[in-house]
Protein backbone atom coordinates (compact mmCIF):
# COMPACT_ATOMS: atom_id res chain seq x y z
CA UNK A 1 27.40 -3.85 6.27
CA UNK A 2 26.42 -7.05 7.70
CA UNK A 3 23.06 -8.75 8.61
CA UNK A 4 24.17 -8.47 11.87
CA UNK A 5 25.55 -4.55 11.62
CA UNK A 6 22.51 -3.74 10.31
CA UNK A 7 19.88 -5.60 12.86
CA UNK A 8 22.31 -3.71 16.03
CA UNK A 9 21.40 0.07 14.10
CA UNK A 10 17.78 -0.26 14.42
CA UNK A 11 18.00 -1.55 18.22
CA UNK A 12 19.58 1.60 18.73
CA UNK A 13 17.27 3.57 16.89
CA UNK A 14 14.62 2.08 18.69
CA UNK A 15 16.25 2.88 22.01
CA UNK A 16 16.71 6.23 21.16
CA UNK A 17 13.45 6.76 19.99
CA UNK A 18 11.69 5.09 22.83
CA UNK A 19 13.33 8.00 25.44
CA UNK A 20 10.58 10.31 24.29
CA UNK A 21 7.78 7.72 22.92
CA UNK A 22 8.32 4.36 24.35
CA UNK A 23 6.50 1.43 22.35
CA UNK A 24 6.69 3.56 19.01
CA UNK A 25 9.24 1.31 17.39
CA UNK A 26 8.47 -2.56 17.21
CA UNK A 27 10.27 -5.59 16.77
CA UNK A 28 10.49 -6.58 13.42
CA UNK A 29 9.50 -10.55 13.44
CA UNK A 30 11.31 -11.58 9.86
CA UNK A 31 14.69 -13.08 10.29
CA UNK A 32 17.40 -11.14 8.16
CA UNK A 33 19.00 -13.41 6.18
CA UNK A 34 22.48 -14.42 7.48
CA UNK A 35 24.77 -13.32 5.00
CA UNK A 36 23.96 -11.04 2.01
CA UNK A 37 25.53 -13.70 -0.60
CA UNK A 38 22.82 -14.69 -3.44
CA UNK A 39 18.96 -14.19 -4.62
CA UNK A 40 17.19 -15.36 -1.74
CA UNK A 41 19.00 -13.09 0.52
CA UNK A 42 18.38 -10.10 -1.86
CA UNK A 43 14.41 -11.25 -1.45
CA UNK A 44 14.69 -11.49 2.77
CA UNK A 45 16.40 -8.33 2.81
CA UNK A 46 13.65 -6.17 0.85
CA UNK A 47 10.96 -7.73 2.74
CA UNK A 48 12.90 -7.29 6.19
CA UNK A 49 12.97 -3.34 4.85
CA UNK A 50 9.70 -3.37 3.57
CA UNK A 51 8.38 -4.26 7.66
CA UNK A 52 11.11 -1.38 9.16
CA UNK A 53 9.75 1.21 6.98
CA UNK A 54 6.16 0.49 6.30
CA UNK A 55 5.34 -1.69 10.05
CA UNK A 56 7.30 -1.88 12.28
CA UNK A 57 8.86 1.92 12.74
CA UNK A 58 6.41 3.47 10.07
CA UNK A 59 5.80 6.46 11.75
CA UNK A 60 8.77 7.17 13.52
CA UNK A 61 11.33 6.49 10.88
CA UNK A 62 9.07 8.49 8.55
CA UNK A 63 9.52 11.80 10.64
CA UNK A 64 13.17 11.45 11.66
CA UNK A 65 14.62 10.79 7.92
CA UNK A 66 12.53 14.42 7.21
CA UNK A 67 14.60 16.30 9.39
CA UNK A 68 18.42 17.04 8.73
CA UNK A 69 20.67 15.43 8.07
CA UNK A 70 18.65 13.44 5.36
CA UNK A 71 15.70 15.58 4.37
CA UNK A 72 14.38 12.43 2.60
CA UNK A 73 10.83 13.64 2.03
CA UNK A 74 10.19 10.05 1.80
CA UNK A 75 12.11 8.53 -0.67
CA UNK A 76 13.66 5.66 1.52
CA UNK A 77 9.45 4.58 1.90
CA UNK A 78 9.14 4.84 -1.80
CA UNK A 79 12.43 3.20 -2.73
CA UNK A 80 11.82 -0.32 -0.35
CA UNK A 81 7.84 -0.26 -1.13
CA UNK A 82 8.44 -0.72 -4.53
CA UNK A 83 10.94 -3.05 -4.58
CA UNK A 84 8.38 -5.44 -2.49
CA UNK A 85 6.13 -4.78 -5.26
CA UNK A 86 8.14 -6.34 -7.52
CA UNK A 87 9.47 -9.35 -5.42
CA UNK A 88 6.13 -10.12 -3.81
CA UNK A 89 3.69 -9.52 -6.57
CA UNK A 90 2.62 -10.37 -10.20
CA UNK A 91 3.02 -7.87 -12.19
CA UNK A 92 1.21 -7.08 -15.64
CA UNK A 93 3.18 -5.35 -17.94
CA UNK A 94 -0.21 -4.46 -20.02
CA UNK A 95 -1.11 -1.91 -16.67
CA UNK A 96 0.61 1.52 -16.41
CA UNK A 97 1.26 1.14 -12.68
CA UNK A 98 2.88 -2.50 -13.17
CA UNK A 99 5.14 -0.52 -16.14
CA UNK A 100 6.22 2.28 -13.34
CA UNK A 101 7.23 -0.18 -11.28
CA UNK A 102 9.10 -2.50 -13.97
CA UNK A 103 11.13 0.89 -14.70
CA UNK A 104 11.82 1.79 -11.62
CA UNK A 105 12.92 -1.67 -10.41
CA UNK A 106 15.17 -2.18 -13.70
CA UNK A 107 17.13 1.55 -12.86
CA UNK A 108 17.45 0.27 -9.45
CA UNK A 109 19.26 -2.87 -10.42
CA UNK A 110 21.67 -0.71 -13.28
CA UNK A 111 22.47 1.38 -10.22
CA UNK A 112 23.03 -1.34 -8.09
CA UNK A 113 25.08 -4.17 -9.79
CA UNK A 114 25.26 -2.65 -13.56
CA UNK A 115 22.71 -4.52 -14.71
CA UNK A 116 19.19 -4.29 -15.40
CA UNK A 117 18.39 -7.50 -14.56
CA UNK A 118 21.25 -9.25 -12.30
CA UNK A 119 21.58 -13.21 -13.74
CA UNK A 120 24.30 -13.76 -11.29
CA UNK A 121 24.95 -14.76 -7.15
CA UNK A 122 27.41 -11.92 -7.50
CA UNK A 123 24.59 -9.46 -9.28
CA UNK A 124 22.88 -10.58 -6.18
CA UNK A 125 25.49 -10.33 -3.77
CA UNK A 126 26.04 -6.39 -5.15
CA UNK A 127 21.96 -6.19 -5.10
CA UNK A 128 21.75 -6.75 -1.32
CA UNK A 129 25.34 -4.88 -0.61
CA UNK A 130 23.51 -1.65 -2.40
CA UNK A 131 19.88 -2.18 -0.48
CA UNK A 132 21.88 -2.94 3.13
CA UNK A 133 23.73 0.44 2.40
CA UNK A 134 20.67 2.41 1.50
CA UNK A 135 18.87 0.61 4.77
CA UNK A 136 22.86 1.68 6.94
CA UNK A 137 21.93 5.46 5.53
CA UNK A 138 18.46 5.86 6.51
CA UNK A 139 19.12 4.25 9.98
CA UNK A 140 22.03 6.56 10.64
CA UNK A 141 20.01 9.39 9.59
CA UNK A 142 17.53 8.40 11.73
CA UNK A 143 19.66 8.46 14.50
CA UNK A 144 21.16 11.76 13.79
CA UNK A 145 17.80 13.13 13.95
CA UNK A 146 17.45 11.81 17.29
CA UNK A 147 19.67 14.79 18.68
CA UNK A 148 17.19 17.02 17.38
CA UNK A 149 14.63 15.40 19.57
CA UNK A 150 17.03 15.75 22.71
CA UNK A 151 17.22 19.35 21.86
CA UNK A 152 16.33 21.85 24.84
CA UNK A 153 15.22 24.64 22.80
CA UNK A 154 13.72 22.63 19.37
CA UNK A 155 13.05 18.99 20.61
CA UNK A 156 9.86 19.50 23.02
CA UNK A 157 8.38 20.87 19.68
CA UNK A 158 9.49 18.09 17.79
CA UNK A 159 8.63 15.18 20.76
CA UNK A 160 5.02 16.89 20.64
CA UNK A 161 4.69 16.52 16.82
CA UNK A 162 5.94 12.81 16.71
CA UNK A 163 3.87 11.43 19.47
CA UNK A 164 0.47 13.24 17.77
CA UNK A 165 1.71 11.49 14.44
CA UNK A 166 1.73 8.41 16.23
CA UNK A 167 -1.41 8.90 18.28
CA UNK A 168 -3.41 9.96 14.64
CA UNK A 169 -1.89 6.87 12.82
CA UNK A 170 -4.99 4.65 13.74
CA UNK A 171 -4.77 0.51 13.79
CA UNK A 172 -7.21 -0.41 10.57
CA UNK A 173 -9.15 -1.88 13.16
CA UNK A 174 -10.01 1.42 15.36
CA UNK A 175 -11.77 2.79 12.33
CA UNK A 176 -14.17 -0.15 11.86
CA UNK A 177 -16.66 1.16 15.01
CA UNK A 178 -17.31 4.56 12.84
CA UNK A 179 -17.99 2.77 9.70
CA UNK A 180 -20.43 0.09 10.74
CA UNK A 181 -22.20 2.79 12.28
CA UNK A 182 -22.08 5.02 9.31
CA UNK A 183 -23.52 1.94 7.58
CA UNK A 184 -26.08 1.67 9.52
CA UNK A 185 -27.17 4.96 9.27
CA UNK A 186 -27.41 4.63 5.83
CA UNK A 187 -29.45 1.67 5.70
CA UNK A 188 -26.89 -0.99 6.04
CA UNK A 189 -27.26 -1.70 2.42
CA UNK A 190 -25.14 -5.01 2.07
CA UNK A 191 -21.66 -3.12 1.44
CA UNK A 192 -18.08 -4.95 1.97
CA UNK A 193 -17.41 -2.43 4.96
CA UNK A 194 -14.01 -4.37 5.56
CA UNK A 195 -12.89 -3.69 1.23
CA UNK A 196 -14.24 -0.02 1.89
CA UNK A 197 -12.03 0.60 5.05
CA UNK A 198 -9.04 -1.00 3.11
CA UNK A 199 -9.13 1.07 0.10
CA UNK A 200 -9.82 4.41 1.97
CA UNK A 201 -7.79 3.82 5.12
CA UNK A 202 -4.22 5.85 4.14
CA UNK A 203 -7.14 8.99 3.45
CA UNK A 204 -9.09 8.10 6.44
CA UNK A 205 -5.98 8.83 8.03
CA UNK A 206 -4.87 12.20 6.64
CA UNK A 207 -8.14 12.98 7.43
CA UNK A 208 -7.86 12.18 11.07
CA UNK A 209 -4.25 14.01 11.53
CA UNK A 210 -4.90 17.19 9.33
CA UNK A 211 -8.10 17.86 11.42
CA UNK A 212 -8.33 19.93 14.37
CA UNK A 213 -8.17 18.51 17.66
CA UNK A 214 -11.87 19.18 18.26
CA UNK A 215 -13.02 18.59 14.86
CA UNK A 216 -11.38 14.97 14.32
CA UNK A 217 -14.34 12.79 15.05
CA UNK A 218 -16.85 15.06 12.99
CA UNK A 219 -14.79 15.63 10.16
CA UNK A 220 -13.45 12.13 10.03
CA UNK A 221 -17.13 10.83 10.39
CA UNK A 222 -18.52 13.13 7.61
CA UNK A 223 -15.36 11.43 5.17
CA UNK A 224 -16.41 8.13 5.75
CA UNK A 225 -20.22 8.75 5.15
CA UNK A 226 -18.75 10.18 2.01
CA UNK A 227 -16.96 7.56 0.61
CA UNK A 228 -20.07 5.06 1.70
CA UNK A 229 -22.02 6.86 -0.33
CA UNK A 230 -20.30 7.08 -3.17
CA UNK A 231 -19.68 3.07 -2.44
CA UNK A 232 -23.38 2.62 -2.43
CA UNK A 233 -23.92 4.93 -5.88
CA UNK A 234 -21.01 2.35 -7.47
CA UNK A 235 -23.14 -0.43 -6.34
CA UNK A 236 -26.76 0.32 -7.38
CA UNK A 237 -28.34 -1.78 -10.80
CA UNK A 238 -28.98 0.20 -13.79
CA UNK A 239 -32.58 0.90 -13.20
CA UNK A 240 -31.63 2.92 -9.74
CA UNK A 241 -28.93 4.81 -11.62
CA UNK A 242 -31.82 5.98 -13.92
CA UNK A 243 -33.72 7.00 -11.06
CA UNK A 244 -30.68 9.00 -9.76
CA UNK A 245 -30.59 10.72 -12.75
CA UNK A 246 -34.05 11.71 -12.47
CA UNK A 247 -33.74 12.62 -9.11
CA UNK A 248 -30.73 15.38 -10.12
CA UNK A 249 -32.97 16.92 -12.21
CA UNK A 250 -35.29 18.41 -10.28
CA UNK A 251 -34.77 20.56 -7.43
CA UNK A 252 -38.25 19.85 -5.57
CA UNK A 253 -37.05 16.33 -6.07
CA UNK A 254 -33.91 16.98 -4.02
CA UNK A 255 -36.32 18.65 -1.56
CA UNK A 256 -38.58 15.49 -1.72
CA UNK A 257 -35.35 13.34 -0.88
CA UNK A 258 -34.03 15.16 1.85
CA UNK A 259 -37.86 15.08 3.58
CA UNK A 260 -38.05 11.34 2.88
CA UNK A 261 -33.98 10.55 4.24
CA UNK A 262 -35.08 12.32 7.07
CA UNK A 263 -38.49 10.35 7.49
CA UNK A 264 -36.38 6.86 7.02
CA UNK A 265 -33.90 7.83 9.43
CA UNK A 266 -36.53 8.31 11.70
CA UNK A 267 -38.89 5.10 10.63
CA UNK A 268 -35.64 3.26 9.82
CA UNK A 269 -37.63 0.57 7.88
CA UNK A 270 -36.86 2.42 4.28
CA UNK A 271 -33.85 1.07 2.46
CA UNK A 272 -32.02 3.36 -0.03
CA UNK A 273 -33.32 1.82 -2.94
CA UNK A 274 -36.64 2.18 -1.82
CA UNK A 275 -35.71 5.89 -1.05
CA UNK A 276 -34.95 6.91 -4.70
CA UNK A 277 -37.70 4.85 -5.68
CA UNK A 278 -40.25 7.04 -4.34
CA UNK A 279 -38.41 9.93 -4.90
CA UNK A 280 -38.22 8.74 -8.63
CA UNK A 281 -42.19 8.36 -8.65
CA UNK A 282 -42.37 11.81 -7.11
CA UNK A 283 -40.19 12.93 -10.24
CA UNK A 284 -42.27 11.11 -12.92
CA UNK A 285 -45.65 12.34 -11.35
CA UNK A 286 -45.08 16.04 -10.43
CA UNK A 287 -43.43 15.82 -14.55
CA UNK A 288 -46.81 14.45 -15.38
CA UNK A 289 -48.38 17.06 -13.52
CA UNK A 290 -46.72 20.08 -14.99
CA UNK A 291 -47.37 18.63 -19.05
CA UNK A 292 -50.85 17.87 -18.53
CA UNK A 293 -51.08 21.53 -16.75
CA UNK A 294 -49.15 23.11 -19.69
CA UNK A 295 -51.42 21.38 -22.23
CA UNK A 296 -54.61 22.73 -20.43
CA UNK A 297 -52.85 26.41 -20.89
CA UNK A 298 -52.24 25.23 -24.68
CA UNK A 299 -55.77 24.29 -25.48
CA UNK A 300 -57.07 28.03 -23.46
């Protein structure tokens, strides 16, 4: 398999994809290298497969190498994402994820050029033979699948499900409208809204494509206040968290909160801080309230 061999099966997998969902399949910008001959090709090619199966034909590739004949369940995803991990990133052996990836990475290499860690051009040179095959299966796959999708009986069914993957795989960006507005419903308390959307965005979007049609803006809206929330609990000081836990003691407290989010919302000059500390007060002084009125029933 050549650089060449291999660039010429994805322009046919993107031509064969594009009969039923044109634009689904991109270019991919990074140069292959030109021959697969050393360590620096080994690198190019990894990240060249990182942006086929994670970019450029994400979604597509992702749904043909499910069906027959490779039935992947996406191992091919796993298998180049990790790899990328370990040529892209530093790793610390000290962290349990870092370790997972070390192992994985060193069983790769055994498999591929018989030794754990290649030392060699011609480790290398059997490195990117192994990864160009592995990239020659999936593409082939890929492309077998594509009769499925051509199909008279099965492939309407199957068109239909691949273009509502697509359509439910949101841009980062399309998500950013619903958060700031979340935010600001909240109180606009000073979060990173573009760290939030990055950390929750692979959920964001199971949430989006598991939901019914109808449903997808509510439900999706209702996960995002969610995690916001929880994002604004991780960010309080001390002396709110205190409060908090006063507050989820006491269920006319939780009444009390409820009267006074709605009150804010309404106001909208309250910030959440402010919130719980009034609730907290209410907390303090109805506990007041019920010792003094227990000692008066002492004392009679």
């Amino acid at each position: 398999m050549t650089p060449i061999e291999l660039s010429n099966l994805y322009q046919t997998l993107r031509t064969r994809v594009s009969i039923h969902c044109p634009n689904s399949c991109d270019e991919i910008s990074l140069p292959l290298p030109s021959d697969f001959s050393d360590e620096l090709a080994f690198y190019r090619l990894v990240i060249w497969g990182y942006a086929l199966v994670n970019e450029a034909a994400k979604i597509p590739l992702a749904f043909l190498t499910n069906l027959p004949p490779l039935k992947a369940n996406n191992s091919f995803r796993n298998e180049i994402s990790t790899l990328r991990t370990y040529v892209v990133h530093n790793l610390v052996i000290s962290k349990k994820r870092d370790q997972k990836t070390y192992a994985f990475v060193h069983r790769w290499f055994k498999d591929a050029c018989d030794r754990g860690t290649p030392n060699s051009v011609s480790h290398y040179s059997d490195c990117c033979a192994y990864l160009a095959g592995r990239l020659q299966d999936m593409l082939s796959g890929a492309i077998e699948a594509c009769d499925l999708l051509d199909d008279p009986e099965d492939g309407p069914r199957l068109v239909t499900d691949l273009k509502e993957r697509i359509d439910h795989d949101w841009e980062a960006y399309r998500f950013d409208p619903l958060v700031e507005e979340c935010a600001a419903r909240l109180g606009n308390p000073g979060l990173d809204l573009l760290a939030i959307r990055s950390k929750h965005l692979e959920k964001w979007r199971r949430v989006l494509s598991q939901a019914d049609e109808n449903e997808r803006q509510r439900v999706l809206g209702q996960q995002i206040e969610a995690d916001l929330l929880e994002a604004i609990g991780d960010a309080l000081p001390q002396i709110i968290r205190e409060d908090l836990q006063r507050v989820a003691a006491s269920t006319d407290a939780t009444v009390a909160a409820l009267l006074l989010l709605r009150e804010a919302r309404r106001i909208g000059t309250m910030t959440l801080p402010q919130i719980i500390g009034l609730v907290s007060s209410h907390v303090l002084d109805q506990g007041n309230s019920e010792i003094k009125a227990k000692s008066v029933d002492d004392n009679n």
